[in-house]
Protein backbone atom coordinates (compact mmCIF):
# COMPACT_ATOMS: atom_id res chain seq x y z
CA UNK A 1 9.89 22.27 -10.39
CA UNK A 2 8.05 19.26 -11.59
CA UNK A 3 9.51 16.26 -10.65
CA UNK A 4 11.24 13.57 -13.15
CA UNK A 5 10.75 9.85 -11.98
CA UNK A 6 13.63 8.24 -14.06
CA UNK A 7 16.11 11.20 -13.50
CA UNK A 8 14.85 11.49 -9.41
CA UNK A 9 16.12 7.27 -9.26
CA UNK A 10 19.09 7.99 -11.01
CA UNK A 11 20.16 10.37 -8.95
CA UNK A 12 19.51 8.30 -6.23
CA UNK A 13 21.13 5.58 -8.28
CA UNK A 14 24.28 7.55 -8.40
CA UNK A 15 24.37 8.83 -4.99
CA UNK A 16 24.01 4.99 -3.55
CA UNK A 17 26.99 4.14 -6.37
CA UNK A 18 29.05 6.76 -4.89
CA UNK A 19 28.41 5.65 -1.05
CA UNK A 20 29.15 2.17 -1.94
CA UNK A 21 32.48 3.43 -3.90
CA UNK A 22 33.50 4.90 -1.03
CA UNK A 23 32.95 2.04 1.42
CA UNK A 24 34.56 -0.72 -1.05
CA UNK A 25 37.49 1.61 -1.41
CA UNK A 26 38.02 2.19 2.40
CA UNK A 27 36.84 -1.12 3.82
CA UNK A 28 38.00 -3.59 1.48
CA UNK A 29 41.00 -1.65 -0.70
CA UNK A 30 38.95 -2.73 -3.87
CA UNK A 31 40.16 -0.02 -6.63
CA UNK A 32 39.76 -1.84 -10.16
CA UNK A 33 35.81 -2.96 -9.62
CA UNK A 34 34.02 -0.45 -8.01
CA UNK A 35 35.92 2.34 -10.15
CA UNK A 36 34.19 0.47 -13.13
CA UNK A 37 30.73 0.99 -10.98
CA UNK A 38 31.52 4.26 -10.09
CA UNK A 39 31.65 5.25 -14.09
CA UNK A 40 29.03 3.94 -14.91
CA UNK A 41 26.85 3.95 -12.24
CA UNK A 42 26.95 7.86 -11.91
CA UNK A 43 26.92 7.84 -15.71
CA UNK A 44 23.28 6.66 -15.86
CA UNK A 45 21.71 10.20 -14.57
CA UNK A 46 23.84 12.32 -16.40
CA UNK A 47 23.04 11.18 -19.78
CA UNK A 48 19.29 10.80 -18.57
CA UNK A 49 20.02 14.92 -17.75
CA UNK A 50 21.43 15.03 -21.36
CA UNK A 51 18.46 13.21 -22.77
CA UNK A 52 16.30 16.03 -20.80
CA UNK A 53 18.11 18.82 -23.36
CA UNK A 54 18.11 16.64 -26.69
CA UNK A 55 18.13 18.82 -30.06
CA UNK A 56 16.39 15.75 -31.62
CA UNK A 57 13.27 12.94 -30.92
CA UNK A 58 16.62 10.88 -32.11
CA UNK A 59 19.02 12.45 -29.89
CA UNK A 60 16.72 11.96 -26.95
CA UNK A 61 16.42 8.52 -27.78
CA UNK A 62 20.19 8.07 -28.35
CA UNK A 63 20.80 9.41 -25.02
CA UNK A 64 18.54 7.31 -23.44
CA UNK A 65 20.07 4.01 -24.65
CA UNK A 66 23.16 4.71 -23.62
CA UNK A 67 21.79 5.38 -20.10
CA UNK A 68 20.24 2.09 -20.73
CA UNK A 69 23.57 0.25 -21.31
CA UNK A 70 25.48 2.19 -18.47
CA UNK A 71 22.82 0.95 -15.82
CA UNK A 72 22.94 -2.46 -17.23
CA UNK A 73 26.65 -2.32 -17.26
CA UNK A 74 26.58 -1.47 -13.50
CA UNK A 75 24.35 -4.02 -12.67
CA UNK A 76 26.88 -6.06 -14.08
CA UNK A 77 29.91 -4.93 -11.90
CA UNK A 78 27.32 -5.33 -8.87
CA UNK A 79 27.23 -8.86 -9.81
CA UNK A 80 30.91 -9.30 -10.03
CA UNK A 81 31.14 -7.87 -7.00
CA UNK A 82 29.04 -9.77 -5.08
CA UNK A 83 30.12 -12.93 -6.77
CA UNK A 84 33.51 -12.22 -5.58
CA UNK A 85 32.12 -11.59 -1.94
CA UNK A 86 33.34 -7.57 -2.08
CA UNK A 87 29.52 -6.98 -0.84
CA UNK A 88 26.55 -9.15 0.59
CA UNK A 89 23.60 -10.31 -0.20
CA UNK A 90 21.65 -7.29 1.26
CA UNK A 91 23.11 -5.06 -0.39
CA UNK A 92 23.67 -6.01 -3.77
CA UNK A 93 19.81 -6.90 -3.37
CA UNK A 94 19.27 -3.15 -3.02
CA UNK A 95 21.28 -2.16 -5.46
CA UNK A 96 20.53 -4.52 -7.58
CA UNK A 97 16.89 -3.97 -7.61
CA UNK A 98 17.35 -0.42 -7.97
CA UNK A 99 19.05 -0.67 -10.80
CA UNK A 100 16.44 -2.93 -12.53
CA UNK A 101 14.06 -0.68 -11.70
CA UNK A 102 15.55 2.23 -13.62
CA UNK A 103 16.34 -0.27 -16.44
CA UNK A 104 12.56 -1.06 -16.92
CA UNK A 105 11.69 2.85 -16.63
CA UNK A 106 14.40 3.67 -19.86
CA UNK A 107 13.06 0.98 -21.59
CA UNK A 108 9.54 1.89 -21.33
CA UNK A 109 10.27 5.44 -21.84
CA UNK A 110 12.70 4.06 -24.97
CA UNK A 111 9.75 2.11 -26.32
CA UNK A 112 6.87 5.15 -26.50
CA UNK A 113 9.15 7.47 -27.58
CA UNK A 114 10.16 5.53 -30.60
CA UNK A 115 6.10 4.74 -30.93
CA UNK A 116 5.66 8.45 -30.77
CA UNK A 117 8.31 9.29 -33.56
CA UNK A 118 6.89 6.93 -35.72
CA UNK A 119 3.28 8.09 -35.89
C-alpha cells in the first residue's frame, strides 16, 4: 500500500491526542478541555480518510478544509491547555508542532488542488 504523508501524521496526530486524553483525564481530572481536543484532534484524520473517497475535486477540497479547521481548532485547545498549566512546555511543544506541521501539509495540498481544478 502506498503510503499517504498527511493521512500517516494524522494518524499519528490522533493517536498522540488520544494518549494525551487519557493522561489529562487520569492525572489531572481535566474532562471539559481535553474532551474538546479529543474531538477534534482525532477528527483531523478521519475527514483527511473522507477526503481520500471524495465523489467530487469539490468534495475533496471541502473535506480537506474542514480537516484544516479541526487541526487548527486543536491547536487551539493545546494552547488553552498549556496556558492553564494542564500540560508543559515539552509537550505542548510536540504537539504543538505536530499539529502545525499537518496544518501546512492541508494547506498546501488545499492550494494545488484548487490550482488543479481551475486549469
Amino acid at each position: 500500500m502506498k503510503s499517504n504523508l498527511v493521512q500517516d501524521k494524522s494518524f499519528a496526530f490522533a493517536i498522540a491526542t488520544i494518549n494525551l486524553y487519557k493522561q489529562l483525564v487520569s492525572n489531572s481530572r481535566e474532562y471539559v478541555i481535553s474532551k474538546q481536543l479529543l474531538r477534534s484532534g482525532t477528527s483531523v484524520g478521519a475527514n483527511i480518510r473522507e477526503a481520500q473517497n471524495a465523489e467530487s475535486k469539490k468534495d475533496f477540497i471541502h473535506k480537506l478544509s474542514i480537516s484544516q479547521k479541526e487541526v487548527d481548532e486543536s491547536l487551539y485547545w493545546l494552547e488553552l491547555l498549556f496556558e492553564t498549566k494542564y500540560i508543559d512546555q515539552k509537550i505542548f511543544e510536540e504537539h504543538h508542532r505536530e499539529g502545525t506541521s499537518i496544518l501546512k501539509l492541508i494547506k498546501s495540498i488545499i492550494v494545488s488542488a484548487k490550482e488543479n481544478s481551475s486549469s
